[in-house]
C-alpha atoms as a PDB file:
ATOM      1  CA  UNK A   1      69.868 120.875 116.021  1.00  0.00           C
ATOM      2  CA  UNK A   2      72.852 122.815 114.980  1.00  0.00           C
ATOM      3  CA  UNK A   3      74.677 122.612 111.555  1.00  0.00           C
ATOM      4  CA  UNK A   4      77.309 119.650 111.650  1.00  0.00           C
ATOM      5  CA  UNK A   5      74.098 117.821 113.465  1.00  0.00           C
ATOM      6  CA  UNK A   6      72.005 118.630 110.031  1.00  0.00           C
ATOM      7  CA  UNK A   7      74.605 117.534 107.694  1.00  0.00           C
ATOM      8  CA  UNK A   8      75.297 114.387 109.916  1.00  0.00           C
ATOM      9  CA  UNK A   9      71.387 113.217 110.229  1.00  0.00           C
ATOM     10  CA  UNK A  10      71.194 113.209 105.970  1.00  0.00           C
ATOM     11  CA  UNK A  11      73.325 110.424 105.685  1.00  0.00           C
ATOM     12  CA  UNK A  12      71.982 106.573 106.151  1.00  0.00           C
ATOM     13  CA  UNK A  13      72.329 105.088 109.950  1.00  0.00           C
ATOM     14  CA  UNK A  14      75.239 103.921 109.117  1.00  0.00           C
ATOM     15  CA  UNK A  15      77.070 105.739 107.778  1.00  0.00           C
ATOM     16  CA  UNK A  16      76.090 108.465 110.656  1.00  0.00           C
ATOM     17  CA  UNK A  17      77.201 106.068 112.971  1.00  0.00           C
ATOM     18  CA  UNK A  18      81.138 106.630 111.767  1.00  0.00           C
ATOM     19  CA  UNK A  19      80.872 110.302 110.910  1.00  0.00           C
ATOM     20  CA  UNK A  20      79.455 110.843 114.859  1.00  0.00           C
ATOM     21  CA  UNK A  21      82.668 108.416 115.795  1.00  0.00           C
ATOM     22  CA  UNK A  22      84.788 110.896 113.735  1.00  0.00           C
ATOM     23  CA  UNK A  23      83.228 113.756 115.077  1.00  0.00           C
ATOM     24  CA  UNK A  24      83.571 112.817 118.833  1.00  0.00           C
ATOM     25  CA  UNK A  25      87.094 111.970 118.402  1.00  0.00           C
ATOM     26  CA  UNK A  26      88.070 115.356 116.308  1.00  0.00           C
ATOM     27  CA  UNK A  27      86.366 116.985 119.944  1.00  0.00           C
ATOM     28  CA  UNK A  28      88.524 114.832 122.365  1.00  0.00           C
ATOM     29  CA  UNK A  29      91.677 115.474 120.232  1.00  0.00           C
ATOM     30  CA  UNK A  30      91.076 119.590 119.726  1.00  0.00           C
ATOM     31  CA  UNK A  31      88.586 120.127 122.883  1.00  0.00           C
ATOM     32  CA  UNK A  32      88.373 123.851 122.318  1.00  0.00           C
ATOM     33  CA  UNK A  33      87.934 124.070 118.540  1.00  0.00           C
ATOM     34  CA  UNK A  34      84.967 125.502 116.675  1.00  0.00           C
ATOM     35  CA  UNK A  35      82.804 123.164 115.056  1.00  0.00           C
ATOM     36  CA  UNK A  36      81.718 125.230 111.715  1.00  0.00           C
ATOM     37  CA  UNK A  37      80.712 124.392 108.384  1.00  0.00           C
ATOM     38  CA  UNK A  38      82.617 125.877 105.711  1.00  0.00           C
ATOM     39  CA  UNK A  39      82.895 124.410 102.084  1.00  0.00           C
ATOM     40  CA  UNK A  40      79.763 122.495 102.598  1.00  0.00           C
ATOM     41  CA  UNK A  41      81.780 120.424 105.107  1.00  0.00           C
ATOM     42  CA  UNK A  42      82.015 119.985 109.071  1.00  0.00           C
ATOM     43  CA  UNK A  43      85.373 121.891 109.808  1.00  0.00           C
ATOM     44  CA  UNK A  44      86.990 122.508 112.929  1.00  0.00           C
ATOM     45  CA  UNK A  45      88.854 126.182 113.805  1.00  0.00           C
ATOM     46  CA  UNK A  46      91.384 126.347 116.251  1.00  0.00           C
ATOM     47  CA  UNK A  47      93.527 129.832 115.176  1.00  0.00           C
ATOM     48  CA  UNK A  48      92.512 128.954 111.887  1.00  0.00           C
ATOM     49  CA  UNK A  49      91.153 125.530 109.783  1.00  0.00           C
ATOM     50  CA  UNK A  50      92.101 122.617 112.064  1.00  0.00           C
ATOM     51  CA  UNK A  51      90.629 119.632 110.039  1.00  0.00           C
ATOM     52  CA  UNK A  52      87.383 119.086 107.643  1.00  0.00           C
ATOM     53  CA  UNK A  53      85.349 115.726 107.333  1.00  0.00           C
ATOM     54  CA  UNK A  54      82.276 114.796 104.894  1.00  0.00           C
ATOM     55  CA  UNK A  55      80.329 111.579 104.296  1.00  0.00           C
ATOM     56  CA  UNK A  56      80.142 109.899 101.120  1.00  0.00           C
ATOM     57  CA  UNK A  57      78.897 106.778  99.444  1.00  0.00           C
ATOM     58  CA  UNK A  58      81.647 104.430  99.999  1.00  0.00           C
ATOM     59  CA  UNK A  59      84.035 106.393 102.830  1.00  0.00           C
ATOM     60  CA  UNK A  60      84.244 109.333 104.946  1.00  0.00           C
ATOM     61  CA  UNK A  61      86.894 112.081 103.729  1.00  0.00           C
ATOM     62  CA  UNK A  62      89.125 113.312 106.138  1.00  0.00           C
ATOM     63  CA  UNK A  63      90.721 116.832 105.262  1.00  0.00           C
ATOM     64  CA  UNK A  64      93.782 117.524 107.072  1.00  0.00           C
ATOM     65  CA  UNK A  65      95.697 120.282 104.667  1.00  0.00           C
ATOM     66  CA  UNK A  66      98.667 119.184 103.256  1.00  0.00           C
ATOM     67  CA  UNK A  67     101.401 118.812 106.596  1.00  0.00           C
ATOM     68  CA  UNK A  68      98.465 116.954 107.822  1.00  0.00           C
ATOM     69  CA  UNK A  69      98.741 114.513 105.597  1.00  0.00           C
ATOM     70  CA  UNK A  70     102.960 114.421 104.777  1.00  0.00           C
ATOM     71  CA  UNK A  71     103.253 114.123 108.638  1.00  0.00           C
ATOM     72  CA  UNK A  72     101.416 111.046 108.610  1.00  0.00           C
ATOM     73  CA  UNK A  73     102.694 109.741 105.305  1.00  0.00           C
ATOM     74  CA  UNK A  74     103.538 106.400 105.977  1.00  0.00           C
ATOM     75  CA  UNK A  75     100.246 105.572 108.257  1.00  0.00           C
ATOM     76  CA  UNK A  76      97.951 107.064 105.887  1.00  0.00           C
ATOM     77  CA  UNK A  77      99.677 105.234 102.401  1.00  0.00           C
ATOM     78  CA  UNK A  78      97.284 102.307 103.322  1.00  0.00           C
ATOM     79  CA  UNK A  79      94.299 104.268 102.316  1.00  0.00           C
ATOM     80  CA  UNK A  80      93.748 106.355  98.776  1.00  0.00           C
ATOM     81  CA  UNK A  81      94.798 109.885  99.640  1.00  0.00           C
ATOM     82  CA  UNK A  82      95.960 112.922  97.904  1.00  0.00           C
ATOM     83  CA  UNK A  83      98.047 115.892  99.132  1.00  0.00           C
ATOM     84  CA  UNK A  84      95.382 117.172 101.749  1.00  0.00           C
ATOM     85  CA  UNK A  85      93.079 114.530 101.900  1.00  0.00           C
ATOM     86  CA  UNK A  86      92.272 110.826 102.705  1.00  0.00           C
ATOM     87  CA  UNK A  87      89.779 108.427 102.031  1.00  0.00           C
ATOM     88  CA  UNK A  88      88.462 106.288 104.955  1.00  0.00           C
ATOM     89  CA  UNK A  89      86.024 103.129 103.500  1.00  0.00           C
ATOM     90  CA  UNK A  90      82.826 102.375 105.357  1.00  0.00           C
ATOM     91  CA  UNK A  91      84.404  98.677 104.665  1.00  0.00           C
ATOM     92  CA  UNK A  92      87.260  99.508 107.402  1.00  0.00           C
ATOM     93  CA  UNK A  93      87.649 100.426 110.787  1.00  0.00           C
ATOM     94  CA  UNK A  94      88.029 103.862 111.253  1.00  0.00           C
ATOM     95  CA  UNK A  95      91.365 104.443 112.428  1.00  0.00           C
ATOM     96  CA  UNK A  96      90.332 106.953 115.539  1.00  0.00           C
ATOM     97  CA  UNK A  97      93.904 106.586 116.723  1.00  0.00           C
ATOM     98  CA  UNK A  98      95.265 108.116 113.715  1.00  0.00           C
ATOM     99  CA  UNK A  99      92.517 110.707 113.399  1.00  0.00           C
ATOM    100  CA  UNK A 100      93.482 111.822 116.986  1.00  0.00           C
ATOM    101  CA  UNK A 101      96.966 112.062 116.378  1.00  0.00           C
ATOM    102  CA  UNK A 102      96.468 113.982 113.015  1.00  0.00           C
ATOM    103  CA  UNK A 103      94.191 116.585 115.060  1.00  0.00           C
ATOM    104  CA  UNK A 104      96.470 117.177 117.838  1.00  0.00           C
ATOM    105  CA  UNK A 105      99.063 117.749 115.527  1.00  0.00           C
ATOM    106  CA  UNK A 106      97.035 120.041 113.564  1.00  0.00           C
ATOM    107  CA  UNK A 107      95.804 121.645 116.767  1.00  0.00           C
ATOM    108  CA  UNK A 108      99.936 122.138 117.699  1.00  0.00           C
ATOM    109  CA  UNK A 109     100.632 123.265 114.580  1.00  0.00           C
ATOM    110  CA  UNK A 110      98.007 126.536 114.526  1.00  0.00           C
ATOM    111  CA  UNK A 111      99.002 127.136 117.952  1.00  0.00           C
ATOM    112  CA  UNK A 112     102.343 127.555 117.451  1.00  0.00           C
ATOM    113  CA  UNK A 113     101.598 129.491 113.835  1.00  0.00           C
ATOM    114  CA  UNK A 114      99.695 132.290 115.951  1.00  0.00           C
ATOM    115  CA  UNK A 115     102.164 132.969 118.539  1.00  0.00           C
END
């Protein structure tokens, strides 16, 4: 059992349940990233910090750095966020779409940094 599989398996079934969902679609969107954990957190490296996610209580955190979040402004206003974070409730659907499209922006956005 490695690391993110650790922090995952302390959390209640349920709430497992979503933060393997966000997991799995963090690895689709950035296929060849590093799953680490750094800040206490599951974090993905890709030419540097992709994207971080931790369980909580009442919703999953989703840590895309600041352009991660202005990008997506609009899209991400429906949920409580701050400048590099948001706030996914285990009372909502996880919106996997937008998490994909906020990691393969990320993902393009390293890239192009390290060139």
């Amino acid at each position: 059992m490695n690391e993110i599989d650790q922090y995952i398996s302390a959390f209640p079934n349920e709430v497992q349940e979503r933060l393997e969902l966000i997991r799995s679609t963090i690895k689709a969107a950035a296929p060849d990233a590093e799953e680490v954990i750094s800040y206490k957190m599951p974090a993905y490296k890709l030419k540097g910090i992709l994207v971080y996610f931790a369980g909580y209580q009442n919703h999953i955190g989703f840590y895309p750095g600041a352009n991660g979040i202005s990008h997506f402004q609009e899209e991400i206003n429906q949920f409580k966020n701050a400048k590099g974070s948001v706030q996914f409730p285990h009372t909502l659907p996880l919106p996997l779409d937008l998490v994909t499209r906020i990691v393969a922006f990320r993902r393009d956005e390293n890239l192009a940094k390290k060139k």
